[in-house]
N, C-alpha and C. Protein backbone atom coordinates (compact mmCIF):
# COMPACT_ATOMS: atom_id res chain seq x y z
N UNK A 1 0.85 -1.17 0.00
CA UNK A 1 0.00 0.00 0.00
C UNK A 1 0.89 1.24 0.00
N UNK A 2 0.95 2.02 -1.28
CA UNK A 2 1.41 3.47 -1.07
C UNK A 2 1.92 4.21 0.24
N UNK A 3 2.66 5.30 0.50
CA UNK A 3 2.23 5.92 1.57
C UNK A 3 1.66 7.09 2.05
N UNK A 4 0.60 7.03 0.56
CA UNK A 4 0.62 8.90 0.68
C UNK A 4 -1.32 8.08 0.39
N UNK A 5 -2.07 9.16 0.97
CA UNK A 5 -3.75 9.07 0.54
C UNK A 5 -3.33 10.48 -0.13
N UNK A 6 -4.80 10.23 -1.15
CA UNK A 6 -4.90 11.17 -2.20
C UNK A 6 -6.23 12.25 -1.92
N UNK A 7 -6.41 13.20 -2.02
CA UNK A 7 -8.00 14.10 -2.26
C UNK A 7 -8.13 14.77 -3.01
N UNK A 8 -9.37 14.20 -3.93
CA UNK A 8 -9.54 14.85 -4.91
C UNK A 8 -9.95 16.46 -4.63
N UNK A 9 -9.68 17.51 -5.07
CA UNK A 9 -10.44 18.81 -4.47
C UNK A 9 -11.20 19.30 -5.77
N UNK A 10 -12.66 19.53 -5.16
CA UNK A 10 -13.40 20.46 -6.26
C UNK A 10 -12.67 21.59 -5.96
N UNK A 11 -13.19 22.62 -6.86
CA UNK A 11 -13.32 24.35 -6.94
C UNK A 11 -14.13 24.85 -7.84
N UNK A 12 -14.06 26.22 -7.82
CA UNK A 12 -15.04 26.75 -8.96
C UNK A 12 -15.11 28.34 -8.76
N UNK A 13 -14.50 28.69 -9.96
CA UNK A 13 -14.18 30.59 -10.12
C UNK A 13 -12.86 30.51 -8.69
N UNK A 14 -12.41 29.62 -8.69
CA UNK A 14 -10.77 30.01 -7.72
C UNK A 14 -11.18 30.14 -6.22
N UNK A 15 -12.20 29.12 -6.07
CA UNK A 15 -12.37 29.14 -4.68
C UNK A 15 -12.27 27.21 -4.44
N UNK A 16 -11.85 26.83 -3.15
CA UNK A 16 -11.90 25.55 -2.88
C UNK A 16 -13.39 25.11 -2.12
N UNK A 17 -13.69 24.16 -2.31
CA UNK A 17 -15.15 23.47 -1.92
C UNK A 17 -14.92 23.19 -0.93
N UNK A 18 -16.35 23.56 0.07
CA UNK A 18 -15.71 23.16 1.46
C UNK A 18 -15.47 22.05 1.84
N UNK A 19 -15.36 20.95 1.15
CA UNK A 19 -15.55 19.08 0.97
C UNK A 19 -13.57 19.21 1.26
N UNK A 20 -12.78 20.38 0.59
CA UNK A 20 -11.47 20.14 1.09
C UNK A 20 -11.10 19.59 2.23
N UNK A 21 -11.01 20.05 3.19
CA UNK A 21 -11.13 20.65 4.45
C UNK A 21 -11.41 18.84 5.49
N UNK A 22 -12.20 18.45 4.48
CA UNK A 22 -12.95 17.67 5.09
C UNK A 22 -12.50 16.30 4.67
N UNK A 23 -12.07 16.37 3.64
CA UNK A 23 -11.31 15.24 3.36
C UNK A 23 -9.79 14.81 3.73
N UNK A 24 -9.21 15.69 4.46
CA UNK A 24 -8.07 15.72 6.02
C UNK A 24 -8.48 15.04 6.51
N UNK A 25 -9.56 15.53 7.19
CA UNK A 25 -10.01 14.54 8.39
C UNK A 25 -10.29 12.87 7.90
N UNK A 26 -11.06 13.26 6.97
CA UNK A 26 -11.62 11.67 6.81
C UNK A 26 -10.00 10.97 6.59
N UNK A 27 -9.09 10.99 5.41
CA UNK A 27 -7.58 10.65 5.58
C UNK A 27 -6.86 10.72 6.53
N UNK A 28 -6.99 11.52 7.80
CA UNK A 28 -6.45 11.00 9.64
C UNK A 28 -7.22 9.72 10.09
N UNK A 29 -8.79 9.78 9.41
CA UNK A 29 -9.40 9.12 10.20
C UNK A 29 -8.44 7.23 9.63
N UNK A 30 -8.65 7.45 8.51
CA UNK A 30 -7.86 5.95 7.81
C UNK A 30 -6.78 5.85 7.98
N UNK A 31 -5.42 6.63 8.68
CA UNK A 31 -4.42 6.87 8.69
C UNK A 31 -3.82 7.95 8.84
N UNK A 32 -3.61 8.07 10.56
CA UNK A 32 -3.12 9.59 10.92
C UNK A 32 -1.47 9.42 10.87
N UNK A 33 -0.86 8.19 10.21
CA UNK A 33 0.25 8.56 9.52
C UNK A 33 0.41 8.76 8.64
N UNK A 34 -0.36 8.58 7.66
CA UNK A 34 -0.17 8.82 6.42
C UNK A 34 -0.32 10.03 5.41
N UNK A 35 -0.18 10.66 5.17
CA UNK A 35 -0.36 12.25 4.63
C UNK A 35 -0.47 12.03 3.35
N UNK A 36 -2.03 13.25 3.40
CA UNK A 36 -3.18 13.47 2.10
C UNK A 36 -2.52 14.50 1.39
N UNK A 37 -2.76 14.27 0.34
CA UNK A 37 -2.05 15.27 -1.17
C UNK A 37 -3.06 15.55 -1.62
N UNK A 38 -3.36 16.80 -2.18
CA UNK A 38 -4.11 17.09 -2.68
C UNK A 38 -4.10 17.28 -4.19
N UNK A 39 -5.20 16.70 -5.14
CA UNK A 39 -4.80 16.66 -6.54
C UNK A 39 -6.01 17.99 -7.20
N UNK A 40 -5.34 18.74 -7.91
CA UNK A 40 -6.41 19.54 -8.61
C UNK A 40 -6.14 19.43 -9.77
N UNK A 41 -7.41 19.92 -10.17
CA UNK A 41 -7.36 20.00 -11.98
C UNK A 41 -7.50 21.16 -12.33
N UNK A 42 -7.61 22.19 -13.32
CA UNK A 42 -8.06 23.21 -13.54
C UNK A 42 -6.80 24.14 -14.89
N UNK A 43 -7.56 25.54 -14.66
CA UNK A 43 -6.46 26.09 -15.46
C UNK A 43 -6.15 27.17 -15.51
N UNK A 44 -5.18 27.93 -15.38
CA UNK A 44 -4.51 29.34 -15.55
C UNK A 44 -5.07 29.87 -14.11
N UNK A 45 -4.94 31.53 -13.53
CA UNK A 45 -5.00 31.61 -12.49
C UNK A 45 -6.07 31.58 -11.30
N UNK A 46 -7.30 30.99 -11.89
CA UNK A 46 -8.18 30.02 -11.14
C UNK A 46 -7.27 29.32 -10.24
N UNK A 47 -6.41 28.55 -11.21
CA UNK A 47 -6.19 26.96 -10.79
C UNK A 47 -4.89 27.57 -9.53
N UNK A 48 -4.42 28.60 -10.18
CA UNK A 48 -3.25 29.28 -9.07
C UNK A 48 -3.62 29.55 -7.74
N UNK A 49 -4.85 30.24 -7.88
CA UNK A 49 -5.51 30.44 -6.21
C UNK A 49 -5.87 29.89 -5.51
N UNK A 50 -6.36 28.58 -5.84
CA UNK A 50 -6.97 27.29 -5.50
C UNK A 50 -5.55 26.39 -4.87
N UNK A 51 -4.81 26.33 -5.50
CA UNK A 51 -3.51 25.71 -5.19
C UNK A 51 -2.64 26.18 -3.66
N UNK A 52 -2.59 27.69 -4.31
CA UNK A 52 -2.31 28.38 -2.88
C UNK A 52 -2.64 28.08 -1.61
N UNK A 53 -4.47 28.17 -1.69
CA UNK A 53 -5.18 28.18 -0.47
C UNK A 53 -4.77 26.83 -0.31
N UNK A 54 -4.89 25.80 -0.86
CA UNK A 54 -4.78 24.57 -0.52
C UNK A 54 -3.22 23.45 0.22
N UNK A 55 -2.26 24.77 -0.10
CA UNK A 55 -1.48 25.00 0.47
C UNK A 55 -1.09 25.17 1.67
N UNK A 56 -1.97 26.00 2.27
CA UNK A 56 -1.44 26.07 4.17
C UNK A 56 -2.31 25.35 4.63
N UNK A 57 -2.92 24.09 3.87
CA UNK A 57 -3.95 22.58 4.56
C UNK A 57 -3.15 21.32 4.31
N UNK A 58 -2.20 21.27 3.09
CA UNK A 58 -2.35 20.15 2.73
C UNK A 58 -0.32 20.03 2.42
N UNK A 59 0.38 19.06 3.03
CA UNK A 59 1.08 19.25 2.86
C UNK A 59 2.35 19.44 1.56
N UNK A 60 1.28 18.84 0.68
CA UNK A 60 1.62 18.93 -0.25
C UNK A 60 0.49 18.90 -2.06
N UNK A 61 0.68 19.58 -2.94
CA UNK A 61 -0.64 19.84 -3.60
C UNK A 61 -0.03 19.32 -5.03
N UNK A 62 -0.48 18.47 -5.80
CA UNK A 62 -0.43 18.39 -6.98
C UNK A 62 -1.28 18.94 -8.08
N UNK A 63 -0.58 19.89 -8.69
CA UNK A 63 -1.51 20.40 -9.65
C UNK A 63 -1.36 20.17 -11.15
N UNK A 64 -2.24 19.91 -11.71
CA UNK A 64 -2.83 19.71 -13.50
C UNK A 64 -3.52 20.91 -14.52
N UNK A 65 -2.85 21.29 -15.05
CA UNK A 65 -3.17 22.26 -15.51
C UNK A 65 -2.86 22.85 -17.14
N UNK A 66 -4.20 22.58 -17.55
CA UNK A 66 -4.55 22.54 -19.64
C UNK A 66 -5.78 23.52 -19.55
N UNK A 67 -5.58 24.11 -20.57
CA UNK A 67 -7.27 24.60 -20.56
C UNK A 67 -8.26 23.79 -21.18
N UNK A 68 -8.27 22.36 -21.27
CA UNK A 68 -8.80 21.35 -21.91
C UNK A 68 -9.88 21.53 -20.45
N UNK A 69 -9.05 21.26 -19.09
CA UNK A 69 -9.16 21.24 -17.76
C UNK A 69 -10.14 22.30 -16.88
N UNK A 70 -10.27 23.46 -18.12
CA UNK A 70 -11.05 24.73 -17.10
C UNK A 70 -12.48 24.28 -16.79
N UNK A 71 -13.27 23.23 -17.58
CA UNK A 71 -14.53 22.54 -16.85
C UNK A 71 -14.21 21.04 -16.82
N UNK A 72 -14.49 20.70 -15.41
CA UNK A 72 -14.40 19.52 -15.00
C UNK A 72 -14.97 18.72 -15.78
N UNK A 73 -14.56 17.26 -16.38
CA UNK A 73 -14.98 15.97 -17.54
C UNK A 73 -14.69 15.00 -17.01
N UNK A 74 -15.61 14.43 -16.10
CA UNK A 74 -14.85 12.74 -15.13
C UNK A 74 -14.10 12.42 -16.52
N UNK A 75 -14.88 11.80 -17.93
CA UNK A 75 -14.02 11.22 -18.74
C UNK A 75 -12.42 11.27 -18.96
N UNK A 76 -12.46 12.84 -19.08
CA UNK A 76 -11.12 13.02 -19.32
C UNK A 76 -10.11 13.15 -17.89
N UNK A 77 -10.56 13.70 -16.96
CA UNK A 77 -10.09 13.41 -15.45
C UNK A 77 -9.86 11.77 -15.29
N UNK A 78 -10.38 10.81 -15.60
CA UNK A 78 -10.78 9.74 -14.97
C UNK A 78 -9.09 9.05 -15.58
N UNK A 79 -8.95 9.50 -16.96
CA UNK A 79 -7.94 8.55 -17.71
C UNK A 79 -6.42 10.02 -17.26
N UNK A 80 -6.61 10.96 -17.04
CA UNK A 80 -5.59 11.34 -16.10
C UNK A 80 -4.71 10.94 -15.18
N UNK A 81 -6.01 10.94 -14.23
CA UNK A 81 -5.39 10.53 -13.06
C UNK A 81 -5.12 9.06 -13.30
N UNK A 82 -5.05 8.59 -13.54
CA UNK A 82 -4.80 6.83 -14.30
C UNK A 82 -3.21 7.09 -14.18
N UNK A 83 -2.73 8.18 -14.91
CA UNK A 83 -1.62 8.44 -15.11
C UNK A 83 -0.44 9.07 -13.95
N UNK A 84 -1.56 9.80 -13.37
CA UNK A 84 -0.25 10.12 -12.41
C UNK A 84 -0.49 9.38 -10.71
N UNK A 85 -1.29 8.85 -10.52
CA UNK A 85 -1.48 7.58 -9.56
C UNK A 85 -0.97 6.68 -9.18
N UNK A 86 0.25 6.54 -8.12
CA UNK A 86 1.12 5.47 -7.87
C UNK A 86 0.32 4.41 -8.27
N UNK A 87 0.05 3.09 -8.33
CA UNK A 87 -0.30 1.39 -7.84
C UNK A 87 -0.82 1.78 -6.22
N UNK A 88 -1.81 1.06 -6.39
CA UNK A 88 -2.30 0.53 -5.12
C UNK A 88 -2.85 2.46 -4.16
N UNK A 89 -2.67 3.05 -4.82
CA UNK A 89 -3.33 4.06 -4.05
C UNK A 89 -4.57 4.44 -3.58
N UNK A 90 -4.73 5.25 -2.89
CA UNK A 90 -6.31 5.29 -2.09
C UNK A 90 -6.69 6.79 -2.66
N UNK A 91 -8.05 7.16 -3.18
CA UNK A 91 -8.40 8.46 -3.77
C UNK A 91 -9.06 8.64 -3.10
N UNK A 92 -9.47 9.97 -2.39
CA UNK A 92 -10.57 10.04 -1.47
C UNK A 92 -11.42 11.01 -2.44
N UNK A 93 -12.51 11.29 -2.41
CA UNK A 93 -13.41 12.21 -3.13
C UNK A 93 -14.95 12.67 -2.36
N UNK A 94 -15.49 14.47 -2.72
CA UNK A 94 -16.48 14.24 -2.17
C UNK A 94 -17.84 12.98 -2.75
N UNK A 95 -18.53 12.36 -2.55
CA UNK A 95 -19.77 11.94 -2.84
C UNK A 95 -20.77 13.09 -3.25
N UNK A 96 -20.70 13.54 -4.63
CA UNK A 96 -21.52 14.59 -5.17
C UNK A 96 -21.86 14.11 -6.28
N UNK A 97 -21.91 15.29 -7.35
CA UNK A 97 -22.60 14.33 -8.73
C UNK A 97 -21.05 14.39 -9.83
N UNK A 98 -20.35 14.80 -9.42
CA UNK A 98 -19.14 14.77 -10.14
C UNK A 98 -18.28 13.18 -9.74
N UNK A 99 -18.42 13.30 -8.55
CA UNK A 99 -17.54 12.44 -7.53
C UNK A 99 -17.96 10.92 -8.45
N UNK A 100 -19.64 11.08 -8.46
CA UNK A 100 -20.65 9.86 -8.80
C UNK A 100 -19.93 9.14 -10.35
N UNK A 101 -20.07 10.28 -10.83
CA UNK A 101 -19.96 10.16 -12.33
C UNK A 101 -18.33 9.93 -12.53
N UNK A 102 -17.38 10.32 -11.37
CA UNK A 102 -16.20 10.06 -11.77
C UNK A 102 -15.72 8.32 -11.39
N UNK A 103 -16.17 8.34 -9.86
CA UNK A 103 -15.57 7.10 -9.45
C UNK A 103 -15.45 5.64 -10.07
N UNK A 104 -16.87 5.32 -10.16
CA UNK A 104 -16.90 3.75 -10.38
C UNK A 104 -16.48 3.17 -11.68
N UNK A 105 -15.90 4.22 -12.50
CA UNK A 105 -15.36 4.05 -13.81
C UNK A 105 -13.53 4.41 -13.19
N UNK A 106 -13.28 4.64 -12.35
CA UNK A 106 -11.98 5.37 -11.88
C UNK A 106 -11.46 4.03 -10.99
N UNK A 107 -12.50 3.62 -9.98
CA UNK A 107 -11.99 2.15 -9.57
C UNK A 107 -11.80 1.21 -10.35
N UNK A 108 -12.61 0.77 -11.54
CA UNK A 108 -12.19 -0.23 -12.60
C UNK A 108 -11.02 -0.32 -12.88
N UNK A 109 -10.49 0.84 -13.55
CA UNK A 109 -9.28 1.35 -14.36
C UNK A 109 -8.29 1.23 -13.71
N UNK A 110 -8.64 1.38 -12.10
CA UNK A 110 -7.88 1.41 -11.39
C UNK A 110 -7.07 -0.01 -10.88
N UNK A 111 -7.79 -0.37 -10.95
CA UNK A 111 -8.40 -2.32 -10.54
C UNK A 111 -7.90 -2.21 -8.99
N UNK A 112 -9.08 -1.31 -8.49
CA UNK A 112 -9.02 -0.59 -6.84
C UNK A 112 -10.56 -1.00 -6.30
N UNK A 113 -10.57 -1.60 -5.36
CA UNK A 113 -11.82 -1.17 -4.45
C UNK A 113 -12.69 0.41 -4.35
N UNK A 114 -14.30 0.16 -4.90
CA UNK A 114 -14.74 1.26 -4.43
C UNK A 114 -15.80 1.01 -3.26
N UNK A 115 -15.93 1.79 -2.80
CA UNK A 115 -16.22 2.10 -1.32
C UNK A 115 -17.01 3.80 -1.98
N UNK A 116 -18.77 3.61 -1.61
CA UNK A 116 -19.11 5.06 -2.25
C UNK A 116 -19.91 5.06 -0.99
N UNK A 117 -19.82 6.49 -0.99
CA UNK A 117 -21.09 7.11 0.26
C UNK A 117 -20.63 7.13 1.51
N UNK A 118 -19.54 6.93 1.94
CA UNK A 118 -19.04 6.79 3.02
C UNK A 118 -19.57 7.73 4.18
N UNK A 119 -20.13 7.22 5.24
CA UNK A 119 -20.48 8.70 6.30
C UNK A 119 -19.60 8.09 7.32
N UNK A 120 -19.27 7.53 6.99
CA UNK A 120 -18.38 7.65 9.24
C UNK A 120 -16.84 6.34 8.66
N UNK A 121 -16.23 6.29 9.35
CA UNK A 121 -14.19 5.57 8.92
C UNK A 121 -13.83 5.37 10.66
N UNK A 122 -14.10 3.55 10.52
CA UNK A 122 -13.75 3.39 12.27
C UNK A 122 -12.31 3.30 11.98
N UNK A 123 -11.27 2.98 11.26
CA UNK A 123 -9.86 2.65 11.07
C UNK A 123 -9.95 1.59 10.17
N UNK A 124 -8.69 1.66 9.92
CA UNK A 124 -8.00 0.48 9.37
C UNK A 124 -7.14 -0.58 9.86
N UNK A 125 -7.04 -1.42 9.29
CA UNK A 125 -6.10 -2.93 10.27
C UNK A 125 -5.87 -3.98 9.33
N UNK A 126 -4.75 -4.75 9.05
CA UNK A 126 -4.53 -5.33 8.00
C UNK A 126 -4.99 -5.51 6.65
N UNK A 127 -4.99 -3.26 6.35
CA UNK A 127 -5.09 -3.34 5.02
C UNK A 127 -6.13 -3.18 4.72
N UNK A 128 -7.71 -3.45 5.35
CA UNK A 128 -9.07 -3.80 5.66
C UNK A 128 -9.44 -2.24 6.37
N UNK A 129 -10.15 -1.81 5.22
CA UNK A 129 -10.67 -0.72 6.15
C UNK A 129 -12.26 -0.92 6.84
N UNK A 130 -12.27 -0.20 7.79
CA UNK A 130 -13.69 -0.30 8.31
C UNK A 130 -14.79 1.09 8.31
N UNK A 131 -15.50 0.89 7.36
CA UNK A 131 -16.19 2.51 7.04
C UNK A 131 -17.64 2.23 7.91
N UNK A 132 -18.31 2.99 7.86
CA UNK A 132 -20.11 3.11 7.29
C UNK A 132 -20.69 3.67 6.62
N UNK A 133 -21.89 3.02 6.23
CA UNK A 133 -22.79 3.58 5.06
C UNK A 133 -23.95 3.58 5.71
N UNK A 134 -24.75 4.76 4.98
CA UNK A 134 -25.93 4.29 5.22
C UNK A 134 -26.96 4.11 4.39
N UNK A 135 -28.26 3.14 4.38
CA UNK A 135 -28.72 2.65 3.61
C UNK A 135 -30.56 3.09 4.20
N UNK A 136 -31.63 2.78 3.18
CA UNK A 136 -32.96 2.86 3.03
C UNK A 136 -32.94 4.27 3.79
N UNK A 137 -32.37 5.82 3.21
CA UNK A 137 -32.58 6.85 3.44
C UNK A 137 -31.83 7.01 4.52
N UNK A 138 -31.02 6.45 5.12
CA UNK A 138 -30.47 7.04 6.76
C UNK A 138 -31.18 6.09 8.07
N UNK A 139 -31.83 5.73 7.19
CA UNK A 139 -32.54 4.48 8.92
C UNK A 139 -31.84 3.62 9.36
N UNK A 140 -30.95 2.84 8.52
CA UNK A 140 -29.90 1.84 8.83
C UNK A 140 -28.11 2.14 8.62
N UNK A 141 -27.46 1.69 9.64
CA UNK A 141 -26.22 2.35 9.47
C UNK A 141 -25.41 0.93 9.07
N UNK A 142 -25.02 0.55 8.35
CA UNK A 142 -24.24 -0.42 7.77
C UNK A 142 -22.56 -0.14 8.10
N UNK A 143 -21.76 -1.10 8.55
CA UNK A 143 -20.85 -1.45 9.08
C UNK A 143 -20.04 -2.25 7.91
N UNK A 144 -18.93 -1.83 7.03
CA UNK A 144 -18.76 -2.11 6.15
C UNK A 144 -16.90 -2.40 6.24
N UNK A 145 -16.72 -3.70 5.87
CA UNK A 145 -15.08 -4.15 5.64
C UNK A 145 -14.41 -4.16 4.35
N UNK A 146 -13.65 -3.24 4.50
CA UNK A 146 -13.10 -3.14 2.32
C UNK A 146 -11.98 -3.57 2.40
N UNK A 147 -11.50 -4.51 1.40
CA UNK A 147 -9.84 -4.63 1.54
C UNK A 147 -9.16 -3.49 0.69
N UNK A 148 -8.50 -2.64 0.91
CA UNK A 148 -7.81 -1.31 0.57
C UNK A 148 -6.69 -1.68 -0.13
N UNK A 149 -6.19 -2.75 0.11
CA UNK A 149 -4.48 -3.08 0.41
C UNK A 149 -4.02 -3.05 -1.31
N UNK A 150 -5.24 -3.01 -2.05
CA UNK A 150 -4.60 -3.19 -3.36
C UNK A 150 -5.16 -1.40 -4.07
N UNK A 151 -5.53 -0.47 -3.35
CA UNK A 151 -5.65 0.69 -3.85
C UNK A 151 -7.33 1.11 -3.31
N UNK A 152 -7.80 2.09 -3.25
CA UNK A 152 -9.49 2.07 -3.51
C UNK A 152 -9.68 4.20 -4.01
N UNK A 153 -10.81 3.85 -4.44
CA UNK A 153 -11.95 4.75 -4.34
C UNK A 153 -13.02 5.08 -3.26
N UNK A 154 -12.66 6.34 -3.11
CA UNK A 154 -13.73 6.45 -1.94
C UNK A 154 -14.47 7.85 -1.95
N UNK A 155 -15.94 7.61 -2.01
CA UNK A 155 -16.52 8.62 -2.19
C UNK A 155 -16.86 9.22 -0.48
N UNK A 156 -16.99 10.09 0.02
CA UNK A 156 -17.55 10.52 1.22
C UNK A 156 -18.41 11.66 1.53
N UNK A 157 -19.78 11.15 2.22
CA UNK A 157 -20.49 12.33 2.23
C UNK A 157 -20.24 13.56 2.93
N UNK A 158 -20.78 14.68 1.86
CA UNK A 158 -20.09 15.74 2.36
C UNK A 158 -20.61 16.12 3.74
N UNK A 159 -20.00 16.99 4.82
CA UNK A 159 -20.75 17.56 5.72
C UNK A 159 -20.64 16.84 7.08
N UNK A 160 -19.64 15.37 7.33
CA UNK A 160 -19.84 14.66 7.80
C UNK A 160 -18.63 14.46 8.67
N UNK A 161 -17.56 14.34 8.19
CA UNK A 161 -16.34 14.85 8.17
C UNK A 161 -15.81 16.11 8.89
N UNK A 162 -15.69 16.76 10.20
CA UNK A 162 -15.28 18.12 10.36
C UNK A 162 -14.33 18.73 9.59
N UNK A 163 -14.43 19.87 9.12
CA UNK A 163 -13.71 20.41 8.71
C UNK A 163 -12.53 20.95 9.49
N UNK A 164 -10.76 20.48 9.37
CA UNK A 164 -9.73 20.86 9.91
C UNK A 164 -9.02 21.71 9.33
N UNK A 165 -9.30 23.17 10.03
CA UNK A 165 -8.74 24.64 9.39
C UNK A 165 -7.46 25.01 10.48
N UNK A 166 -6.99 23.75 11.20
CA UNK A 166 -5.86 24.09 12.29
C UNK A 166 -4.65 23.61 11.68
N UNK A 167 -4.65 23.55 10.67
CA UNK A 167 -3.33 23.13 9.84
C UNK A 167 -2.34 24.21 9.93
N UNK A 168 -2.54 25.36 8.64
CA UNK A 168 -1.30 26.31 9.12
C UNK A 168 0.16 26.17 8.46
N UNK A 169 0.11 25.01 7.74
CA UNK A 169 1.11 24.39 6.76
C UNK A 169 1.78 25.56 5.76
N UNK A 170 2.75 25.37 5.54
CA UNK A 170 3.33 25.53 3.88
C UNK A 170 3.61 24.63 3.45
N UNK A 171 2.46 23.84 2.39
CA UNK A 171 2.91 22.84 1.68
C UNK A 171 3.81 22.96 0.59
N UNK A 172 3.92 22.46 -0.41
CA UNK A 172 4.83 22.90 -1.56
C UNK A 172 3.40 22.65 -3.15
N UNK A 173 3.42 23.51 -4.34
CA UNK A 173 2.34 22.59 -4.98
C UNK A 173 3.56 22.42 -5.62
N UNK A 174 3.48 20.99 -6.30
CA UNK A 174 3.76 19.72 -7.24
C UNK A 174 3.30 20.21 -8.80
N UNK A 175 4.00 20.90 -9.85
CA UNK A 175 3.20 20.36 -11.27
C UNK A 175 3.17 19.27 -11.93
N UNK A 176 2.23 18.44 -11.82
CA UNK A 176 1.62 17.05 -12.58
C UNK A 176 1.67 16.89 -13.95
N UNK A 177 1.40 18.60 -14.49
CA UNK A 177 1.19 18.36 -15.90
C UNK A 177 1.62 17.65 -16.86
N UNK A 178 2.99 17.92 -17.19
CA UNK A 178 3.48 16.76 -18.26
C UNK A 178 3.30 15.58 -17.68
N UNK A 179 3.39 14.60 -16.33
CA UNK A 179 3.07 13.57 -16.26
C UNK A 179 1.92 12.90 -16.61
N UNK A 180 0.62 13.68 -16.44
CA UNK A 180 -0.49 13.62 -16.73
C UNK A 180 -0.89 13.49 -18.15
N UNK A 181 -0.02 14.56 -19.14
CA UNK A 181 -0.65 14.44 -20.82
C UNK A 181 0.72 13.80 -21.65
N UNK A 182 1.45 12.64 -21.11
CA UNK A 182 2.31 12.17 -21.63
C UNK A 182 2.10 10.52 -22.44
């Protein structure tokens, strides 16, 4: 298993979604050794401000950047990130309608475990993570065992997750680009 978790970050007009923030936490919650990178897509100085902010959260930010990229396309995102994705890595993402449309075509490709909808992450333990879901509207809370160890997808609902603004970091951002359209 890698040693880095991944988060996908929305944005939009050069602001970060508050789902950032939140996908820290959920990546402490699976592994408070392991440190979340943040991957963006986007382009020109949108994608600059977004990077920044994401910067004093995340210790480190990978950024992608075409103007192919200035509106989000799971399609073309999906066979991207294909590319710059160690083996066996873990993607975290919000559970929205982008997230929807990106993932379960992103775990295939991936030949990764998906894991969608996630509301609550008791830990992990040989590799085996332990999430919950919930099912028939929220009445039932499902207790769920994924084996991770070979990479996954993970969608998580937004809002669920606290948001951790006690970071304070200077990360460094990463350009992805040529790795990404090579």
């Amino acid at each position: 298993m890698p040693d880095t978790l991944f988060a996908y970050i929305l944005h939009s007009e050069g602001k970060i979604d508050d789902t950032a923030l939140e996908l820290i936490t959920a990546a402490e919650k699976i592994d408070p050794d392991r440190p979340a990178v943040a991957v963006v897509f986007g382009n020109g100085g949108e994608l600059e401000a977004v990077c920044g902010e994401l910067a004093a959260s995340y210790q480190e930010v990978w950024k992608i950047d075409n103007p192919a990229l200035a509106h989000q396309n799971a399609e073309i995102i999906r066979g991207l990130l294909c590319r710059i994705l160690p083996e066996k890595s873990t993607i975290l993402l919000p559970h929205e309608h982008f997230g929807m449309d990106l993932c379960p075509g992103l775990s295939v490709k991936l030949d990764a475990a998906y894991l969608p909808d996630v509301v609550d992450i008791e830990g992990i333990a040989d590799g085996k993570l332990k999430a919950v879901r919930e099912e028939y509207s929220g009445q039932v809370s499902t207790h769920i065992q994924g084996d991770i160890s070979g990479g996954a997808v993970i969608t998580l609902r937004p809002g669920l997750f606290p948001a951790d603004e006690s970071r304070g970091q200077s990360g460094q951002v990463v350009d992805k680009t040529e790795a990404a359209f090579q």
